[in-house]
Protein backbone atom coordinates (compact mmCIF):
# COMPACT_ATOMS: atom_id res chain seq x y z
CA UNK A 1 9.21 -17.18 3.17
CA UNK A 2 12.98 -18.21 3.52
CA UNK A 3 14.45 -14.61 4.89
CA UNK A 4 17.62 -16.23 3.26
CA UNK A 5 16.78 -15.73 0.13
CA UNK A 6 15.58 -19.56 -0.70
CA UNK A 7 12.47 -20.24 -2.78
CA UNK A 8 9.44 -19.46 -0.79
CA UNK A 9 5.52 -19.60 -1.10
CA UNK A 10 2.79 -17.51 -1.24
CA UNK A 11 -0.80 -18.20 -0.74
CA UNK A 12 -4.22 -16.36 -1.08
CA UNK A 13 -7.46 -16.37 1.06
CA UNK A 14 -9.73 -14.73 -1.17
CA UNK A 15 -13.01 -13.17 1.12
CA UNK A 16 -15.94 -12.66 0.17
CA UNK A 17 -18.40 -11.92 3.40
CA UNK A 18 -18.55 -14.95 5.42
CA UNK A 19 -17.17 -16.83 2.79
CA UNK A 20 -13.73 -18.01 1.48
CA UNK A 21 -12.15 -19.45 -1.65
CA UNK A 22 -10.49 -22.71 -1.47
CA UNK A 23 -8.71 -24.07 -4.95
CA UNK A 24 -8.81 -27.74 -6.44
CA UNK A 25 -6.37 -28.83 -9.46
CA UNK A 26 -8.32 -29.79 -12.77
CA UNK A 27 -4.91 -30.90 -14.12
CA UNK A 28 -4.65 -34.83 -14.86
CA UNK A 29 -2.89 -36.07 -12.48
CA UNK A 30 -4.30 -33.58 -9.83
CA UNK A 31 -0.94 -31.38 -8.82
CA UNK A 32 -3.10 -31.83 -5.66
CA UNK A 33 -5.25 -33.92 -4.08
CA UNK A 34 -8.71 -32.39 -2.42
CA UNK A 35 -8.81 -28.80 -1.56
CA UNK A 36 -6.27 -26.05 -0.60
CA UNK A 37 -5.39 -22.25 0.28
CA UNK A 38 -4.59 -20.97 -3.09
CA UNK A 39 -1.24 -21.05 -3.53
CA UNK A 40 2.02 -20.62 -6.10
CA UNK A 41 5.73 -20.97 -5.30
CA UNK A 42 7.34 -17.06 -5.60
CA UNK A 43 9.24 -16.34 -8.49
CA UNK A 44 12.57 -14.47 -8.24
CA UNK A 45 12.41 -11.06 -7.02
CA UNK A 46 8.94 -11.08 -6.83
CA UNK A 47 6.96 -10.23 -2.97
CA UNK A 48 4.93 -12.03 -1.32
CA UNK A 49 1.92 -9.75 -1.65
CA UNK A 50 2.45 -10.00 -5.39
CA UNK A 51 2.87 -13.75 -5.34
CA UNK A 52 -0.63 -14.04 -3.62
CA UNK A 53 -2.19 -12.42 -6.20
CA UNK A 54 -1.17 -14.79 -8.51
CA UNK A 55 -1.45 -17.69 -6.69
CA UNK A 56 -5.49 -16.01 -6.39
CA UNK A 57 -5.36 -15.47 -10.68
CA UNK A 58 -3.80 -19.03 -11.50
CA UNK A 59 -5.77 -21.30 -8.88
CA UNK A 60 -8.85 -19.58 -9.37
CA UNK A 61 -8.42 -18.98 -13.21
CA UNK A 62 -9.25 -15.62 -12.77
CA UNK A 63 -8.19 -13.68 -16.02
CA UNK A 64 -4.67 -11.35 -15.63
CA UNK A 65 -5.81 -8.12 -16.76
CA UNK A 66 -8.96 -8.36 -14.74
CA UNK A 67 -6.98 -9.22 -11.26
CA UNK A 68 -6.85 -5.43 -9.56
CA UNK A 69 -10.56 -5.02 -10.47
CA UNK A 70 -12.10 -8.38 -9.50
CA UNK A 71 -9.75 -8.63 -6.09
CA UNK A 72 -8.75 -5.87 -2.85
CA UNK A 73 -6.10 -6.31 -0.94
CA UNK A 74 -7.07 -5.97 3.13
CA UNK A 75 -4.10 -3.69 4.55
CA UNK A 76 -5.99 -3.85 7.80
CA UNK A 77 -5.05 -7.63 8.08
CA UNK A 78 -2.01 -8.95 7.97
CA UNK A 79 -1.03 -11.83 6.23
CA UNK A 80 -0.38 -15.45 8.34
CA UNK A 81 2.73 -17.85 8.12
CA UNK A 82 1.34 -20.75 6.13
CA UNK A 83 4.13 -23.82 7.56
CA UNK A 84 3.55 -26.87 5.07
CA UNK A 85 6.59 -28.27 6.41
CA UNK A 86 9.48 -27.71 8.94
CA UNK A 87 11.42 -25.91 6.51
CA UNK A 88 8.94 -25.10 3.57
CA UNK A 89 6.70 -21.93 4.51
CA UNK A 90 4.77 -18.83 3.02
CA UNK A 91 2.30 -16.34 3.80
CA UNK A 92 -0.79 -15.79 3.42
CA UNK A 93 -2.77 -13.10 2.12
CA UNK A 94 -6.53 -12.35 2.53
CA UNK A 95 -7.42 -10.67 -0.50
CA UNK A 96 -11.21 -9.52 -1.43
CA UNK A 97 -13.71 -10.36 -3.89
CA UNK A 98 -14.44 -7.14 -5.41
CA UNK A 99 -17.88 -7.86 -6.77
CA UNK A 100 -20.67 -9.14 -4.43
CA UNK A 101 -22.61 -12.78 -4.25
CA UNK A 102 -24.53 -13.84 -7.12
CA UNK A 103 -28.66 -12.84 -6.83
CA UNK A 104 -30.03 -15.33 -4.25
CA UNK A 105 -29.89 -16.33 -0.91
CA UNK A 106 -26.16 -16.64 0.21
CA UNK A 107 -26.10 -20.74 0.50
CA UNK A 108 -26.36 -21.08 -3.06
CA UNK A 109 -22.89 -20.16 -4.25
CA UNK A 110 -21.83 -23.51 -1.04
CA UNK A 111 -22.14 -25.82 -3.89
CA UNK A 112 -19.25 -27.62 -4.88
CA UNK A 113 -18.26 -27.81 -8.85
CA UNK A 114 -15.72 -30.45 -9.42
CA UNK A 115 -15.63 -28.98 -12.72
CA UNK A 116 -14.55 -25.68 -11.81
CA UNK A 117 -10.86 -24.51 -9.68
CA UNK A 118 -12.63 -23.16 -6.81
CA UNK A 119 -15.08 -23.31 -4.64
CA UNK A 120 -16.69 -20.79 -1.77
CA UNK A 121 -16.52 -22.17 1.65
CA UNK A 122 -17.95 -20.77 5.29
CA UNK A 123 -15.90 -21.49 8.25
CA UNK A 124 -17.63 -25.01 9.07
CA UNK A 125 -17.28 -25.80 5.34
CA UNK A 126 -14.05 -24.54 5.36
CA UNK A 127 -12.78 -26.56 8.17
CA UNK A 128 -14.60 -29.82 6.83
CA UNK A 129 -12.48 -29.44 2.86
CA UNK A 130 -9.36 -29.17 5.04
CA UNK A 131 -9.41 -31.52 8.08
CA UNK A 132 -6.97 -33.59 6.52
CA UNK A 133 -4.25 -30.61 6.53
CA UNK A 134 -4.00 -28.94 10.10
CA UNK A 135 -1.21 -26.70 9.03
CA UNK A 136 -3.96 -24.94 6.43
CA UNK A 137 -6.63 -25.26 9.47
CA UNK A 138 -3.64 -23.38 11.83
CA UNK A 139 -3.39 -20.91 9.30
CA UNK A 140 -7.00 -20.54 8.80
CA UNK A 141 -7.26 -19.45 12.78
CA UNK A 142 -4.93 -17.06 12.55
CA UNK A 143 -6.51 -15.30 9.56
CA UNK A 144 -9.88 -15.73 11.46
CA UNK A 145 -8.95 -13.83 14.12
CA UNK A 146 -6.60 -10.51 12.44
CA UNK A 147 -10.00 -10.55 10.22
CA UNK A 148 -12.30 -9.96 12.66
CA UNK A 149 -10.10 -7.58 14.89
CA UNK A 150 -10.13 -5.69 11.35
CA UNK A 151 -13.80 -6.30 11.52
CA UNK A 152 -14.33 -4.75 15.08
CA UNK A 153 -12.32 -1.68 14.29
CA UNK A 154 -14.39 -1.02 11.48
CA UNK A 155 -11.25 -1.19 9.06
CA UNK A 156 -13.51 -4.68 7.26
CA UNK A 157 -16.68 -4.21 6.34
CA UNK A 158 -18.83 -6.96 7.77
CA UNK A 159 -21.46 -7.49 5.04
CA UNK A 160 -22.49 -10.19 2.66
CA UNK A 161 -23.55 -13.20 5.55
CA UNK A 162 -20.48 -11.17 7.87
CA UNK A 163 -17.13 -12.31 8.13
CA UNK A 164 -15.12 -15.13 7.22
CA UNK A 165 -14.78 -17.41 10.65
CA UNK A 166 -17.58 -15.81 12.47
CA UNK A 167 -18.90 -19.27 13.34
CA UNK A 168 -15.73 -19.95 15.65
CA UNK A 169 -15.46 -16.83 17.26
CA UNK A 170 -19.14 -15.67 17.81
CA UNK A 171 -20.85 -19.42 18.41
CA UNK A 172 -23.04 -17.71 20.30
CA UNK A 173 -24.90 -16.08 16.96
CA UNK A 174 -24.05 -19.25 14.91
CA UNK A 175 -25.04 -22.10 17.17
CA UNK A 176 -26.53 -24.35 14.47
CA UNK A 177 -23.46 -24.06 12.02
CA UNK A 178 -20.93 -24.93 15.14
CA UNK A 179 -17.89 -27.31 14.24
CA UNK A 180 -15.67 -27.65 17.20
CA UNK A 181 -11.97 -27.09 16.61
CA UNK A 182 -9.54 -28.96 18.27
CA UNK A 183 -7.57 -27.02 20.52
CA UNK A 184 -4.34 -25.77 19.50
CA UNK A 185 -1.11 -28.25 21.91
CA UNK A 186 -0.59 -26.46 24.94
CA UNK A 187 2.86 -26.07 25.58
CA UNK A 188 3.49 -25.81 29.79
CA UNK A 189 0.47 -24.78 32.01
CA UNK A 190 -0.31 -20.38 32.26
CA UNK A 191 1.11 -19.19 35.22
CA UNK A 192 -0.76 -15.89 36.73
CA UNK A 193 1.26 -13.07 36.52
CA UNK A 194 3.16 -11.91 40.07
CA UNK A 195 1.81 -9.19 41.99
C-alpha cells in the first residue's frame, strides 16, 4: 500500500486448516499465468482489509452476499507486505474458510481443477504452484509464521490437518511432506550482543 495515497493492492490467503487457497484466471487470455495469492488492485477509499475480501470473492468466485458467512477474518494475525515490485506493493490478509473440508480424508480436496478459480494447497504444495514467484513465497513465510504464533497462543484454532505452513516450521512432525526452502539473503554476518 502506497502511504501516499497511490493505487495500492490487496491480497487474500484464505485458511482452511493446513490448507490455503491459491487463485488461477479462467479469463482468455489468462490475466495471469499459473497460480497466485488472491489478489485485486484497491479501489478509492476503500481499506485494505476490505480490498482482501474482495480480492477472496472475485478470484475465488465466491458469491457477494455470501462473503461474511463463508469467510473470518483472523485479528490475531496480522496481515504481510506482499512486494511484487520495487514500487508496487499490498498486504496480505489471511482470512478463514468458514465451513469445514468436504466428507473424506483431507488429501482429497489437493486436486487441482483447471476448470475451477482456485485451488487448496498445503505448504509443500503451496511452495511447488509458486516457485516461480519468490516475492509470493516471501510473503507466504511471513504469514506462516504470525499464523502459527496465533496458533501457539491459542488465538487460531489448529484443527482440520493443523495449520497452514506447519510442514516448515514443525519438520520434525512432517518429515515425509518436507520441501526445503531456500534461505532468505543474509545481509552482514550476526554479531553476539556485548556483555
Amino acid at each position: 500500500v502506497d502511504v501516499d495515497g497511490g493505487v495500492g493492492w490487496a491480497c487474500a490467503l484464505i485458511l482452511r486448516g493446513n490448507r490455503c487457497v491459491l487463485a488461477r484466471s479462467l479469463e482468455s487470455p489468462p490475466a495471469w499465468a499459473g497460480m497466485r495469492i488472491p489478489t485485486a488492485c484497491l479501489l478509492p477509499h476503500e481499506s485494505t482489509a476490505d480490498g482482501a475480501l474482495r480480492a477472496a470473492v472475485e478470484c475465488c468466485d465466491i458469491d457477494e452476499a455470501y462473503k461474511d458467512t463463508e469467510l473470518l477474518r483472523l485479528p490475531a494475525v496480522p496481515p504481510a507486505a506482499h512486494h511484487f515490485t520495487d514500487t508496487e506493493r499490498g498486504l496480505v490478509y489471511p482470512l478463514y474458510a468458514a465451513r469445514p473440508p468436504p466428507p473424506g480424508p483431507l488429501e482429497d480436496a489437493d486436486m487441482t481443477d483447471d476448470e475451477d478459480s482456485y485451488d487448496w494447497y498445503t505448504w509443500p504444495r503451496a511452495i511447488h504452484a509458486l516457485c516461480h514467484d519468490a516475492r509470493s513465497l516471501e510473503t507466504l513465510r511471513t504469514l506462516a509464521c504470525g499464523i502459527a504464533a496465533a496458533v501457539s497462543a491459542g488465538s487460531v484454532a489448529s484443527k482440520w490437518g493443523g495449520y497452514f505452513g506447519q510442514e516448515w516450521l514443525e519438520p520434525a512432525l512432517h518429515t515425509k511432506d518436507l520441501v526445503p526452502l531456500p534461505p532468505p539473503a543474509l545481509i552482514g554476518a550476526a554479531k553476539p550482543a556485548s556483555v
